[in-house]
C-alpha atoms as a PDB file:
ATOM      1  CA  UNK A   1      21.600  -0.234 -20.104  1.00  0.00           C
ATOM      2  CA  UNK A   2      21.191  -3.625 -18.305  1.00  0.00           C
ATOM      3  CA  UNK A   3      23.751  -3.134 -15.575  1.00  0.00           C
ATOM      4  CA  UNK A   4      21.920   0.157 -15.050  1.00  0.00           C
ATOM      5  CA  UNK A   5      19.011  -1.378 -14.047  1.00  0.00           C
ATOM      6  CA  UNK A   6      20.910  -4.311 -12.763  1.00  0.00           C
ATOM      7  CA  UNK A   7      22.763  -1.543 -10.207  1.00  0.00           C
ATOM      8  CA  UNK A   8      18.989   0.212  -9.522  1.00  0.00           C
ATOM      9  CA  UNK A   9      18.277  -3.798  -8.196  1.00  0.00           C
ATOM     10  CA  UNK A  10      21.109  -4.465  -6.475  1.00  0.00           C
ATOM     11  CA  UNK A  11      21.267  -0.782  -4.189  1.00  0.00           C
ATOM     12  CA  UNK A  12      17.613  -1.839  -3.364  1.00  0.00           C
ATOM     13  CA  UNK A  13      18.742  -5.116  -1.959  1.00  0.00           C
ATOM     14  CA  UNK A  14      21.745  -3.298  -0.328  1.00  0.00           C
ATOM     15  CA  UNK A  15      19.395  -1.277   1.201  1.00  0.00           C
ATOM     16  CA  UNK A  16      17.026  -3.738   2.572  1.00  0.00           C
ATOM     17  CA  UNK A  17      20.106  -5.705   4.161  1.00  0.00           C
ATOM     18  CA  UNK A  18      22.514  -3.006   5.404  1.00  0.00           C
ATOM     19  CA  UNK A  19      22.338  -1.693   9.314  1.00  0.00           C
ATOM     20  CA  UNK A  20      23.311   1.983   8.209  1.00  0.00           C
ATOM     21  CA  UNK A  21      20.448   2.436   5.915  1.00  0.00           C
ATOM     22  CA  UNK A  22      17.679   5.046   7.370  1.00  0.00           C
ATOM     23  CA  UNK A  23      14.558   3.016   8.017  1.00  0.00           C
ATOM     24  CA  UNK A  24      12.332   4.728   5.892  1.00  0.00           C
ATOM     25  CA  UNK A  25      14.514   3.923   2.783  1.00  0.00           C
ATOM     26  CA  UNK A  26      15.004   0.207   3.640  1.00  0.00           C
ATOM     27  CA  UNK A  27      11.077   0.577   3.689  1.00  0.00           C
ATOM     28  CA  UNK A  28      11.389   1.942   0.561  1.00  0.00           C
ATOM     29  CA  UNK A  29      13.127  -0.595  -0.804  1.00  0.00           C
ATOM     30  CA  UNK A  30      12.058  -3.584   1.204  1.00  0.00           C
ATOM     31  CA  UNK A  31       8.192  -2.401  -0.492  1.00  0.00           C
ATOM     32  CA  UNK A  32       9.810  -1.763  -4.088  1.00  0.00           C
ATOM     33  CA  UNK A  33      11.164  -6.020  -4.091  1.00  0.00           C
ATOM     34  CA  UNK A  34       8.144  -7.780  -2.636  1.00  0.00           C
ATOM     35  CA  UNK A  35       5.291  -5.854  -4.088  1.00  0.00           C
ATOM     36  CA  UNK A  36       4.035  -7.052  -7.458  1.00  0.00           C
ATOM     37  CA  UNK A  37       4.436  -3.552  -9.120  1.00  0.00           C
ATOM     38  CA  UNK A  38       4.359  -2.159 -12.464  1.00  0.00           C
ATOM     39  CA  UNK A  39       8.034  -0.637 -11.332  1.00  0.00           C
ATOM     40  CA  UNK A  40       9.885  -3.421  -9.886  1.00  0.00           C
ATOM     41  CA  UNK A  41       8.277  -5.800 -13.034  1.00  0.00           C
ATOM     42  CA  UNK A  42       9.916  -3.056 -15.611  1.00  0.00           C
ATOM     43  CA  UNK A  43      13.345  -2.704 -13.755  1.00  0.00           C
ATOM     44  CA  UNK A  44      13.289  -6.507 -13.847  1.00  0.00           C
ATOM     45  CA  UNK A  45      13.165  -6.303 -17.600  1.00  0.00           C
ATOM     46  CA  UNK A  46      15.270  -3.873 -18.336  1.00  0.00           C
ATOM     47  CA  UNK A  47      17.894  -5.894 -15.871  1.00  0.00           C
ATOM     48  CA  UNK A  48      17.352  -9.038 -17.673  1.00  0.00           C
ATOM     49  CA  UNK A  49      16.160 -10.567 -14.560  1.00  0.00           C
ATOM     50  CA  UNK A  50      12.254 -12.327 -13.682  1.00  0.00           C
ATOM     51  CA  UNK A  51      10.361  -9.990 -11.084  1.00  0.00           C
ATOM     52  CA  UNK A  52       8.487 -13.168  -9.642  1.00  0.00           C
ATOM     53  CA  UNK A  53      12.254 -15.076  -8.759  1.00  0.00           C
ATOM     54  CA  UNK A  54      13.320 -11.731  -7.536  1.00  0.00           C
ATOM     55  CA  UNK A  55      10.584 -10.588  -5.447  1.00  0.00           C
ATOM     56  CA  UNK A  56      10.426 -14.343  -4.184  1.00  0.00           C
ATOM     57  CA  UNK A  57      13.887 -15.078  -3.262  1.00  0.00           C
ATOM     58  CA  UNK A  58      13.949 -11.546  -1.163  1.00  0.00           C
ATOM     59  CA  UNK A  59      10.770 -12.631   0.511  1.00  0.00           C
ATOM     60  CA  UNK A  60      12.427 -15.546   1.755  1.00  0.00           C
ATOM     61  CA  UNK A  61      15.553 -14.055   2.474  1.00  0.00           C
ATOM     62  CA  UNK A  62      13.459 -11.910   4.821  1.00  0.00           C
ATOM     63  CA  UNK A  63      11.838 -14.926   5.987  1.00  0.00           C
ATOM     64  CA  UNK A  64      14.594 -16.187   7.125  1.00  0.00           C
ATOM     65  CA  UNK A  65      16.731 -13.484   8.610  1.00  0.00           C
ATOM     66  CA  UNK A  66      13.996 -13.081  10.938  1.00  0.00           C
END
């Protein structure tokens, strides 16, 4: 069950970072990782991983790509 929810984190992150995703689903996923929702805080759980490093560390990923 954790690398479930481990894979449902990482294909969001692929999908913020990858050139041949449609825009509307990078928004998608870009929203899902760096707002503080009820969603992205359970998948974080489930995944074993803290939604405030994750969200974080994409935000500043972003930051910096930019």
């Amino acid at each position: 069950e954790t690398n479930l929810f481990t894979a449902v984190l990482s294909q969001a992150v692929h999908d913020v970072f990858s050139t041949h995703v449609e825009k509307i689903d990078k928004r998608q996923a870009m929203d899902f990782l760096t707002n503080d929702s009820a969603h992205l805080r359970m998948i974080c759980e489930l995944a074993g991983r803290n939604a405030t490093y994750v969200r974080e560390k994409i935000k500043k990923k972003l930051l910096s790509d930019d």
